[in-house]
N, C-alpha and C. Protein backbone atom coordinates (compact mmCIF):
# COMPACT_ATOMS: atom_id res chain seq x y z
N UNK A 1 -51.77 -0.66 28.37
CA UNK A 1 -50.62 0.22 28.40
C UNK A 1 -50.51 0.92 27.06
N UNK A 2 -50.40 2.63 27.06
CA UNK A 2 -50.52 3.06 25.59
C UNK A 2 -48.81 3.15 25.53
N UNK A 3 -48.18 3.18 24.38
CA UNK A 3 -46.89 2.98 24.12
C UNK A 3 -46.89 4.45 23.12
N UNK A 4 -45.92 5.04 23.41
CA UNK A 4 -45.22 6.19 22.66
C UNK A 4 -44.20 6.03 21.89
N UNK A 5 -44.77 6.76 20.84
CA UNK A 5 -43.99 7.24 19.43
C UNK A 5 -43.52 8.16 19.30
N UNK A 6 -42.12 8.01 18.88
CA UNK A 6 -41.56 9.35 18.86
C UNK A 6 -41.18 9.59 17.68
N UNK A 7 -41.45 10.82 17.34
CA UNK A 7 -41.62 11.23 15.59
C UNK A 7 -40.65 12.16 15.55
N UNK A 8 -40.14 13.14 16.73
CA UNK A 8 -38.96 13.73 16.12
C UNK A 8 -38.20 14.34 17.32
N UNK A 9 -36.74 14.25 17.38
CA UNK A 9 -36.50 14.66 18.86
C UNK A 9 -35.86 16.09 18.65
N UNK A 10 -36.33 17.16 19.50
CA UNK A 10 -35.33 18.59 19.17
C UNK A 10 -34.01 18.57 19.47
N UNK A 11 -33.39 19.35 19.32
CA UNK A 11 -32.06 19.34 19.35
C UNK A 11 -31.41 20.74 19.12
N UNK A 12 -30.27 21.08 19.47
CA UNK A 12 -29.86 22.21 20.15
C UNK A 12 -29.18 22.98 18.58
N UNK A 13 -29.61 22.19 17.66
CA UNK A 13 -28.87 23.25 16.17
C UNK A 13 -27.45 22.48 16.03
N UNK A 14 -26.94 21.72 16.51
CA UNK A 14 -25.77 21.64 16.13
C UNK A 14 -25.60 20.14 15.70
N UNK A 15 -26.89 19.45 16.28
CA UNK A 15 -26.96 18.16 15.48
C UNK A 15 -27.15 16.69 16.83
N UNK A 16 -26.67 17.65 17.95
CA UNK A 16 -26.76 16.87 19.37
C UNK A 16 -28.11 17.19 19.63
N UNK A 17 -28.06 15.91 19.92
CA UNK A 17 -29.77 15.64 20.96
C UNK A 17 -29.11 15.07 22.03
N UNK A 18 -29.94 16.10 23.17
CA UNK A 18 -29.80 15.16 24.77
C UNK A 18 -31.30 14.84 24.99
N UNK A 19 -31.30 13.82 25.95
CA UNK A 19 -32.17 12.69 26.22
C UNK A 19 -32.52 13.63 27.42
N UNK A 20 -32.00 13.93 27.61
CA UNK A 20 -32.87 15.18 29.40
C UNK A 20 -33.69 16.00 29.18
N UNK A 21 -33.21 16.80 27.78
CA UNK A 21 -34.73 18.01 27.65
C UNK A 21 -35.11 17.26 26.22
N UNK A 22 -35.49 15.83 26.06
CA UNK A 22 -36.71 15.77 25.83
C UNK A 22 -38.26 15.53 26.12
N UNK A 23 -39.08 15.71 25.87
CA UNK A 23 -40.52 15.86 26.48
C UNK A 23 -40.97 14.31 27.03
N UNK A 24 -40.42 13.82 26.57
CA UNK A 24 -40.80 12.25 26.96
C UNK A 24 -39.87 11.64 27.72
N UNK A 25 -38.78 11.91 28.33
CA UNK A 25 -37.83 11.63 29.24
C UNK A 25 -37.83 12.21 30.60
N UNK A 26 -38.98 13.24 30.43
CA UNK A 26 -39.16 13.97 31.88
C UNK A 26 -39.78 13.34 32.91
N UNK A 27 -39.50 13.93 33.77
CA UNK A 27 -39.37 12.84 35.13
C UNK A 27 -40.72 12.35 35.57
N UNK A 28 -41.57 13.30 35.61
CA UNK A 28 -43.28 12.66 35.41
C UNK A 28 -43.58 12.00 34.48
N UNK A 29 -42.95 11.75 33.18
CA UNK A 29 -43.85 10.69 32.15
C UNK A 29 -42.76 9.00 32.52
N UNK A 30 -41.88 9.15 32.97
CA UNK A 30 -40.97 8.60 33.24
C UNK A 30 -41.03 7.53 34.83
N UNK A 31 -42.09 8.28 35.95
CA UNK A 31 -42.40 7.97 37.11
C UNK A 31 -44.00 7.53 36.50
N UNK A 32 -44.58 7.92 35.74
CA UNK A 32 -46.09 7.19 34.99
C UNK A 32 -45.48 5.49 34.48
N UNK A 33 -44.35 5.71 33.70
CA UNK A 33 -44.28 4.66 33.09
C UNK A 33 -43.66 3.64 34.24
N UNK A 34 -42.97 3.67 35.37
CA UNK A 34 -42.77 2.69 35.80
C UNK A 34 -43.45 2.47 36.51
N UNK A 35 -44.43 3.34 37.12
CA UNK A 35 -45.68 2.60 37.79
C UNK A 35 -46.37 1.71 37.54
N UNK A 36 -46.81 2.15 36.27
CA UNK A 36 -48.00 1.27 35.21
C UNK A 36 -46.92 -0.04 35.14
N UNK A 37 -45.69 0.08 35.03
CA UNK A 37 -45.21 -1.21 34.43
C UNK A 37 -44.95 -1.90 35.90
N UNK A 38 -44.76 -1.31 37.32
CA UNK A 38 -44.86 -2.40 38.38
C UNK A 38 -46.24 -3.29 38.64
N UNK A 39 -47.03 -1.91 38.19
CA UNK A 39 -48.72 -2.29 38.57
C UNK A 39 -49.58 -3.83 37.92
N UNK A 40 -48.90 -3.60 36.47
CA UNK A 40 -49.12 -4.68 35.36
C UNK A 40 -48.28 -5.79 36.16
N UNK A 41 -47.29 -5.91 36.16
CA UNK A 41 -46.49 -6.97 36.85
C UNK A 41 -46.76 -7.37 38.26
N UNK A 42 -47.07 -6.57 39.10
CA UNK A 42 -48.08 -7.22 40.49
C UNK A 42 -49.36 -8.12 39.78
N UNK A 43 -50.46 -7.51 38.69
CA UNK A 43 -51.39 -8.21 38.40
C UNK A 43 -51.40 -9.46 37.72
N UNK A 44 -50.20 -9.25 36.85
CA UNK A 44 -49.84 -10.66 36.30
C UNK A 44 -48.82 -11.66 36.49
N UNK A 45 -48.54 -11.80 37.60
CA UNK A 45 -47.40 -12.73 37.61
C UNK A 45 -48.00 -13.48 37.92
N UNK A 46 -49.27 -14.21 38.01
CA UNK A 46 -49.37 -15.63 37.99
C UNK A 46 -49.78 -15.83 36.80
N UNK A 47 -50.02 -15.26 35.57
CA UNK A 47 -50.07 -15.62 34.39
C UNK A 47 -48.45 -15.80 33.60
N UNK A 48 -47.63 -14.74 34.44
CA UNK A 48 -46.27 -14.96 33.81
C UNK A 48 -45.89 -16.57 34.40
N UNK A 49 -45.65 -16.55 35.56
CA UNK A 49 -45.22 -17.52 36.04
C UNK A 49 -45.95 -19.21 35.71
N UNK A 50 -47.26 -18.88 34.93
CA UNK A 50 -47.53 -19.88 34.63
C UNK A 50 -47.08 -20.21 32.66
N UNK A 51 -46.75 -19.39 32.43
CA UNK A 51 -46.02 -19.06 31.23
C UNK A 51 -44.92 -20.04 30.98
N UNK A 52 -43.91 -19.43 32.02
CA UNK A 52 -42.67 -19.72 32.15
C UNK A 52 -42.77 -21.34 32.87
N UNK A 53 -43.90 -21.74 32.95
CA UNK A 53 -43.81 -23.01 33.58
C UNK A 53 -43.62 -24.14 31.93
N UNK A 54 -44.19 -23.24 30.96
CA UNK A 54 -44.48 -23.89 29.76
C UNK A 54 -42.93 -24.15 29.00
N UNK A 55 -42.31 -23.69 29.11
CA UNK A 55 -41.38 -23.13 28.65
C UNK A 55 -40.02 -23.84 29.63
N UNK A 56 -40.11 -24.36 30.48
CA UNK A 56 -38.81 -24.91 31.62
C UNK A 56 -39.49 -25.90 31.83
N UNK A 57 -38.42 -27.24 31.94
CA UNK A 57 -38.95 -28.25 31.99
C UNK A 57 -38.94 -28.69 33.45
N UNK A 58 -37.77 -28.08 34.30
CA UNK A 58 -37.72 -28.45 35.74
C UNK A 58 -38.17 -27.21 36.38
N UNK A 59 -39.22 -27.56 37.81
CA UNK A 59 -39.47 -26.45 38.73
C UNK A 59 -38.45 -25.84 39.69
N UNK A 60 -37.45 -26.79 39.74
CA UNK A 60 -36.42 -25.88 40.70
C UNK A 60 -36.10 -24.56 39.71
N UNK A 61 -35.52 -24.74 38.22
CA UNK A 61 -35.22 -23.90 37.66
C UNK A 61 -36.38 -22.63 37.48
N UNK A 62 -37.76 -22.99 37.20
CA UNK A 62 -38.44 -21.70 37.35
C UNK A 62 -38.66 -21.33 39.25
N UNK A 63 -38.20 -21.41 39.78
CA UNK A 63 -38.48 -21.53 40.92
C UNK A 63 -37.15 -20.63 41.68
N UNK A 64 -36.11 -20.82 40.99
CA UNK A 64 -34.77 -19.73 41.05
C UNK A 64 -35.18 -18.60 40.03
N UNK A 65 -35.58 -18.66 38.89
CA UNK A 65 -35.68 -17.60 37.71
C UNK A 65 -36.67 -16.80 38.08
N UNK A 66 -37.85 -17.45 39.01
CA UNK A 66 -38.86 -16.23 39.17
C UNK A 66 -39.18 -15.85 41.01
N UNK A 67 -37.97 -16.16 41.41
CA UNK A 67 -37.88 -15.98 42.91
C UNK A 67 -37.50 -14.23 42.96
N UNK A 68 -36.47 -14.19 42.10
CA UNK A 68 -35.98 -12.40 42.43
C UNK A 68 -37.12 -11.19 42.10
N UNK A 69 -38.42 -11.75 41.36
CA UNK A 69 -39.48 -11.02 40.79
C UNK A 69 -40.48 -11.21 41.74
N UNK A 70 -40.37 -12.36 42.71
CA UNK A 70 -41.51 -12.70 43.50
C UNK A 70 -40.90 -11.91 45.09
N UNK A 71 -39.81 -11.76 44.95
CA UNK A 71 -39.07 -10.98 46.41
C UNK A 71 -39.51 -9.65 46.21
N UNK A 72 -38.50 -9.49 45.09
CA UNK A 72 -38.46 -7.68 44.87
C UNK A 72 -39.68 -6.85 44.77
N UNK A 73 -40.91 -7.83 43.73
CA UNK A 73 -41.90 -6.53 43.25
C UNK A 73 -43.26 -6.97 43.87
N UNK A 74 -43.55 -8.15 44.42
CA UNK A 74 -44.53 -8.78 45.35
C UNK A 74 -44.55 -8.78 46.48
N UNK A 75 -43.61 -7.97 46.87
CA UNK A 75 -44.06 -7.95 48.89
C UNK A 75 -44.08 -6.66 48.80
């Protein structure tokens, strides 16, 4: 995943910046980025979930914590 830097945002002269006409908020770089970030998360959730196994000592509890990620973005 390449991550963006933002070095300077334009602004209308008066000192306001809106977040709508900037170049990196537009709706295609914006529909790129949550793709890539469902796509990554379909491929790795059995590395997450084996993560989070390290980390919780009972399975019911990872088992509620990673149920709404295994509904929503895995079927």
């Amino acid at each position: 995943m390449q991550a963006t830097v933002i070095a300077e945002m334009s602004g209308d002269g008066s000192g306001r910046v809106q977040l709508r006409h900037q170049p990196f908020a537009s709706a295609e770089k914006l529909r790129d980025i949550v793709a890539d970030t469902y796509r990554q998360l379909k491929q790795r959730h059995v590395d997450i979930q084996r993560k989070m196994s390290l980390y919780l000592a009972n399975r019911d509890t990872e088992f509620i914590l990673f149920k709404p990620m295994k509904v929503h973005l895995l079927t």
